[in-house]
C-alpha atoms as a PDB file:
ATOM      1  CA  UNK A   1      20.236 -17.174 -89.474  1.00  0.00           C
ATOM      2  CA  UNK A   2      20.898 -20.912 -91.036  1.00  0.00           C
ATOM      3  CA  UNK A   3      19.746 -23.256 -88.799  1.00  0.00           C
ATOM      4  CA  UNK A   4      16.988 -20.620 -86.555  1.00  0.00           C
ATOM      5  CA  UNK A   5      13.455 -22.333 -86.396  1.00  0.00           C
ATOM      6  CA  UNK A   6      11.236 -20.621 -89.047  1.00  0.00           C
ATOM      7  CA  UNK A   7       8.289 -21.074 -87.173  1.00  0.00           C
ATOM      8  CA  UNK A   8       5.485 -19.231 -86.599  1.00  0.00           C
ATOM      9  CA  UNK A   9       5.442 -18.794 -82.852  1.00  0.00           C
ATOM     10  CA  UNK A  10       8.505 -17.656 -83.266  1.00  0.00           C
ATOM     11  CA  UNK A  11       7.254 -15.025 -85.843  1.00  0.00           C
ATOM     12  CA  UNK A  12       4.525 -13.911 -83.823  1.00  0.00           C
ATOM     13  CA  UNK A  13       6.774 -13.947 -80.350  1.00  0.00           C
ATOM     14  CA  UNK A  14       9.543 -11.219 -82.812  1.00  0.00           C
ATOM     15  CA  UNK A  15       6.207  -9.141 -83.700  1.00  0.00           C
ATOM     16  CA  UNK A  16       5.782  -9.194 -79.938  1.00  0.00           C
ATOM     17  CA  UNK A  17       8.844  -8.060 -78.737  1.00  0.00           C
ATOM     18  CA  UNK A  18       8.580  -5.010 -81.651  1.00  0.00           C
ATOM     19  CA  UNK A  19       5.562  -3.872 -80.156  1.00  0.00           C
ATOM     20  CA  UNK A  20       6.794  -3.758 -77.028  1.00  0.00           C
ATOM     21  CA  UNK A  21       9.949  -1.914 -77.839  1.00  0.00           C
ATOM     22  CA  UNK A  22       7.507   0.515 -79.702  1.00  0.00           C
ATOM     23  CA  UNK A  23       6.238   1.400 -76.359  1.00  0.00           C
ATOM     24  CA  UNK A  24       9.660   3.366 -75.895  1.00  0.00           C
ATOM     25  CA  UNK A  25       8.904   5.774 -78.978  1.00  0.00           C
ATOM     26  CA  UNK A  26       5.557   6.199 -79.341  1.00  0.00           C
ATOM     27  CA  UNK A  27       2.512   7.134 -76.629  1.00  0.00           C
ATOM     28  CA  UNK A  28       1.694   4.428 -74.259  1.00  0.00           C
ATOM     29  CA  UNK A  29      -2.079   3.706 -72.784  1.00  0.00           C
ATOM     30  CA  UNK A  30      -2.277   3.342 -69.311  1.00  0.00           C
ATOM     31  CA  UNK A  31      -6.178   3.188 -69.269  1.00  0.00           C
ATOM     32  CA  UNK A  32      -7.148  -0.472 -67.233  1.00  0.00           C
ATOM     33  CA  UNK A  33     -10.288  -0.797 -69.823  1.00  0.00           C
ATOM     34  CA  UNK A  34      -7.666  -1.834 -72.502  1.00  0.00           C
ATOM     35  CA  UNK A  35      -5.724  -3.573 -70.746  1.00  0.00           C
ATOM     36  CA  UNK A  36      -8.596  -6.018 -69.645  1.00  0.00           C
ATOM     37  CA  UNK A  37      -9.343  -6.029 -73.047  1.00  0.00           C
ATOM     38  CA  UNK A  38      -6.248  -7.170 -74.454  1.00  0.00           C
ATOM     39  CA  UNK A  39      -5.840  -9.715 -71.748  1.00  0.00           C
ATOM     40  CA  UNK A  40      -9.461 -11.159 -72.373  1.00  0.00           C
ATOM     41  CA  UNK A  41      -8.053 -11.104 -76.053  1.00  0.00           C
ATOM     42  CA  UNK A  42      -4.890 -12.723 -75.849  1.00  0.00           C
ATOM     43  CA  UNK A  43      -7.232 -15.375 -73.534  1.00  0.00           C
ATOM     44  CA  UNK A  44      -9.526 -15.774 -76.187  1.00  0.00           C
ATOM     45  CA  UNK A  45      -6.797 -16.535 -78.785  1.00  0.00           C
ATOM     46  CA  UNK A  46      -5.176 -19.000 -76.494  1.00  0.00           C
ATOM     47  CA  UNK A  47      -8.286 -20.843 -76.210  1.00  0.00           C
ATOM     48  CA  UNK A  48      -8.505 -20.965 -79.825  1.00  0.00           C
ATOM     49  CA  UNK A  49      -4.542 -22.471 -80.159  1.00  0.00           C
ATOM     50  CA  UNK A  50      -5.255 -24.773 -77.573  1.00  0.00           C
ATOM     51  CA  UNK A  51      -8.899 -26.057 -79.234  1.00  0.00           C
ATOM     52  CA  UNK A  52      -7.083 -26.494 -82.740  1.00  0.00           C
ATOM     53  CA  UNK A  53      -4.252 -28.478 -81.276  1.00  0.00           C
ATOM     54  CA  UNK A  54      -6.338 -30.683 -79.452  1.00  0.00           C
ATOM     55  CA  UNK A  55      -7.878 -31.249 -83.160  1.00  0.00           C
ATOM     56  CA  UNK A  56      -4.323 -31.961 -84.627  1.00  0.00           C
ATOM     57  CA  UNK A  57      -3.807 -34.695 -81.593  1.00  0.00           C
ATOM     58  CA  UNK A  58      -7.353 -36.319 -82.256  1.00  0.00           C
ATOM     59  CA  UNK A  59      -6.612 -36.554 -85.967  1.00  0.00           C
ATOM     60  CA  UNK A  60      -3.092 -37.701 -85.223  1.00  0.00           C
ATOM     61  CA  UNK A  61      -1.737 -35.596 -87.516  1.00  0.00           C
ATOM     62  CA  UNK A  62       1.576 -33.195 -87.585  1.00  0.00           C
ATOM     63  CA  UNK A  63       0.828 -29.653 -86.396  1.00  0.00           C
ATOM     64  CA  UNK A  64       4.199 -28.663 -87.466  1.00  0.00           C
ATOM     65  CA  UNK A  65       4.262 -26.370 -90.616  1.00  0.00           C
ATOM     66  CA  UNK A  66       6.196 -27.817 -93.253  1.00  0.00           C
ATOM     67  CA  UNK A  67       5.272 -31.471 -92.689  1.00  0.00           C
ATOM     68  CA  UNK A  68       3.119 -33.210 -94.470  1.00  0.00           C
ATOM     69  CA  UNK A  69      -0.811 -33.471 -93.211  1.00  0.00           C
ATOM     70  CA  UNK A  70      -1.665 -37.262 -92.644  1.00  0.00           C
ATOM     71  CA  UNK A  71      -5.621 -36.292 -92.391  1.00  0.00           C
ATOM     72  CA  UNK A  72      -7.691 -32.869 -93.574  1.00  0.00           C
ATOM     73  CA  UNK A  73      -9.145 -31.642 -90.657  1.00  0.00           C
ATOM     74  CA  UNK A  74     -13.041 -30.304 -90.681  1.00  0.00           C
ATOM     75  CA  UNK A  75     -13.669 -29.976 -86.908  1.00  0.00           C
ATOM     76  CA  UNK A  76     -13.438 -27.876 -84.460  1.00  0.00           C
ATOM     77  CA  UNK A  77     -12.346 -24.528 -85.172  1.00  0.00           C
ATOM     78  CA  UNK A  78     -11.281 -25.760 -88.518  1.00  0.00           C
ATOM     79  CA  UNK A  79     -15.272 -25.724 -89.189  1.00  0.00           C
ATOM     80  CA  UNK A  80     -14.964 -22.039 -89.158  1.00  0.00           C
ATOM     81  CA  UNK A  81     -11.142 -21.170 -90.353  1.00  0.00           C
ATOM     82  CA  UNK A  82      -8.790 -23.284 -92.193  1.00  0.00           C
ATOM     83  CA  UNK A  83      -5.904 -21.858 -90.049  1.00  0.00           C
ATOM     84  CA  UNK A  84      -7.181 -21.500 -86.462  1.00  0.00           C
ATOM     85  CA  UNK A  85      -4.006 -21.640 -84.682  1.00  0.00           C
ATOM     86  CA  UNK A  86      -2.641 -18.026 -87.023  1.00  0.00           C
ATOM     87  CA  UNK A  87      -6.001 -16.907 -86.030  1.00  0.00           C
ATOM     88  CA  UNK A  88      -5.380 -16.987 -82.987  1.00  0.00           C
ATOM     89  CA  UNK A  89      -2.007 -15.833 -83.216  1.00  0.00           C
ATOM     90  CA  UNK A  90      -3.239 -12.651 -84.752  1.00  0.00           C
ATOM     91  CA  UNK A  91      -6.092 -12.160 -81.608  1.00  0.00           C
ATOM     92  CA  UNK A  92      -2.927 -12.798 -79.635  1.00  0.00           C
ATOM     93  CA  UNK A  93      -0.812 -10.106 -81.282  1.00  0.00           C
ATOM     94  CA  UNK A  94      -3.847  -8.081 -80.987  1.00  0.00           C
ATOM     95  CA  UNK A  95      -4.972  -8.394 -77.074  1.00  0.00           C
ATOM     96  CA  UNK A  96      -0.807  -8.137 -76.182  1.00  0.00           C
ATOM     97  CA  UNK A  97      -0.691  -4.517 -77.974  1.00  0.00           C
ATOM     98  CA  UNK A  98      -3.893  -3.428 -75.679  1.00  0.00           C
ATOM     99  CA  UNK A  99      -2.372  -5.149 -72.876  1.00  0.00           C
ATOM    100  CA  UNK A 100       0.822  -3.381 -72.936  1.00  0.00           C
ATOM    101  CA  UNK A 101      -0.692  -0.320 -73.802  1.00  0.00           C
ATOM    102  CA  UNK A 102       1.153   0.148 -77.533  1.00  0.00           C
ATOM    103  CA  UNK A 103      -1.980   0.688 -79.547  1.00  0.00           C
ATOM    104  CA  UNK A 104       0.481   1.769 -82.768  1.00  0.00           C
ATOM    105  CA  UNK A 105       1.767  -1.987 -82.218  1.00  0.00           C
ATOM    106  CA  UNK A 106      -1.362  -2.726 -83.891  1.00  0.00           C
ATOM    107  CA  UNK A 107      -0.631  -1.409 -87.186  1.00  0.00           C
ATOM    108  CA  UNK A 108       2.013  -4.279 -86.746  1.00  0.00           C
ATOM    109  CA  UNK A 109      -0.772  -7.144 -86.856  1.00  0.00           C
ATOM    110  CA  UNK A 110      -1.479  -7.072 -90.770  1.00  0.00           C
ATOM    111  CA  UNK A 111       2.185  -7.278 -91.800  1.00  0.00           C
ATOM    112  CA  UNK A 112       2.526 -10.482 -89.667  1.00  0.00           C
ATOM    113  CA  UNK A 113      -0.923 -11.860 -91.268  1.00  0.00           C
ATOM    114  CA  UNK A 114       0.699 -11.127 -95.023  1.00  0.00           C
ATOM    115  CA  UNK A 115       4.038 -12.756 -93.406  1.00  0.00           C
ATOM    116  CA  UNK A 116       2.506 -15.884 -92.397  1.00  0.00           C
ATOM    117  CA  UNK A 117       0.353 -15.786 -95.421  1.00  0.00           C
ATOM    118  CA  UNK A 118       3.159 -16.323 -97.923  1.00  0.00           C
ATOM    119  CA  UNK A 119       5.461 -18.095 -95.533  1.00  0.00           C
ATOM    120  CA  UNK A 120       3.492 -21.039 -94.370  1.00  0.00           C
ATOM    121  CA  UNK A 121      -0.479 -20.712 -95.175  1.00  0.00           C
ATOM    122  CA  UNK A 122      -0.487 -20.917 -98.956  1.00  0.00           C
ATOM    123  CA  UNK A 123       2.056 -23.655 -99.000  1.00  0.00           C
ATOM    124  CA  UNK A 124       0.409 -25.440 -96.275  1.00  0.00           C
ATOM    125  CA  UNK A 125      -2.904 -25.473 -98.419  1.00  0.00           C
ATOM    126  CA  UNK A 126      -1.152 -26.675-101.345  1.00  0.00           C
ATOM    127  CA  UNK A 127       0.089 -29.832 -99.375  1.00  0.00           C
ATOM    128  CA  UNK A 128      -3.378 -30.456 -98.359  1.00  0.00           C
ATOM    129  CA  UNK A 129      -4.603 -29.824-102.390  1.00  0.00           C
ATOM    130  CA  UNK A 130      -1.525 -32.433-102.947  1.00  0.00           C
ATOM    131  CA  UNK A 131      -2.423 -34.936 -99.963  1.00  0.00           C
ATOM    132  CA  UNK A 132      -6.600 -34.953-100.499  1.00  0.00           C
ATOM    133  CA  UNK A 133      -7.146 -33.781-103.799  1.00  0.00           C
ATOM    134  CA  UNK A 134     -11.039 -32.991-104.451  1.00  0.00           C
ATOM    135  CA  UNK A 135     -11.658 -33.562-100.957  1.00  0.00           C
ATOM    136  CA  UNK A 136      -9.375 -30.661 -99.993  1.00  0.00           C
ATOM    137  CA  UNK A 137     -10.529 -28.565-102.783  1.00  0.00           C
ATOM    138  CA  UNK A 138     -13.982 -28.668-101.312  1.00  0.00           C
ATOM    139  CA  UNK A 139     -12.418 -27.512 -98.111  1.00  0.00           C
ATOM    140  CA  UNK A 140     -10.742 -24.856 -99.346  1.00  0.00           C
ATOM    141  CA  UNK A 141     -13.540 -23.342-101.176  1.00  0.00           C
ATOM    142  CA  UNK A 142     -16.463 -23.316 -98.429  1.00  0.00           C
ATOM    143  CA  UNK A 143     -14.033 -22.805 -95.489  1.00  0.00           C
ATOM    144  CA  UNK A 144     -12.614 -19.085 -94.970  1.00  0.00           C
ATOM    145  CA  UNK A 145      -8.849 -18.688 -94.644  1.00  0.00           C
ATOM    146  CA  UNK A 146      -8.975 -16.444 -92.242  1.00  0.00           C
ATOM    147  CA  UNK A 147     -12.449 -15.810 -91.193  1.00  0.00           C
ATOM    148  CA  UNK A 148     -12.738 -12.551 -92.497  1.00  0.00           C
ATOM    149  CA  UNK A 149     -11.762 -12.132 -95.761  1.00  0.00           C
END
């Protein structure tokens, strides 16, 4: 796998695909109140990428993970969350299990919050501790990681 984008859309887009394919083992809902759920879900998460990146573009800083953070962004969603954007990717996850019916697919949503926890959260914080010091600090300690704790 040298050389295959470790990024986190393309985390959450695997975790996808397995909760579709656990559709063909497991007991499939067919009732239209979830599925209007999970689509107003997966909506409401891709409102919430689309409001954080427009925060990364006014800031003019990368929204790439592994690049360093040119500013420490406090707007927006990031008022609320310091990671918006896997927030939403969870809410995602979430509404696309209801949509397709797989509600085991949601017992898939916490292993790809610990996944993106260790793989780019906590050493995406550090570069901001790194890049702002006591500014990020402050951050870090009144803003919620992932808005529930």
């Amino acid at each position: 796998m040298k050389g295959f984008p470790d990024l986190p859309p393309i985390w959450m887009a695997g975790f996808g695909a397995a909760q579709w394919l656990l559709g063909y083992a497991t007991p499939v809902s067919s009732d239209p109140a979830v599925r209007w759920l999970g689509g107003l879900t997966v909506l409401l998460g891709l409102v919430l990428v689309f409001w954080a990146a427009r925060q990364f573009m006014r800031h003019k800083t990368p929204i790439e993970p592994h690049h360093e953070p040119k500013t420490l962004i406090e707007t927006g969603p990031f008022k609320f969350t310091r990671n918006p954007i896997y927030v939403a990717m969870v809410v995602i996850l979430v509404g696309w299990t209801l949509w397709i019916g797989v509600v085991v697919g949601l017992l898939l949503v916490p292993l790809f919050r610990w996944i993106i926890n260790v793989r780019f959260v906590q050493i995406e914080e550090a570069a901001l501790r790194r890049q702002f010091g006591p500014a990020a600090d402050a951050y870090i300690d009144r803003t919620q990681r992932w808005v529930l704790r």
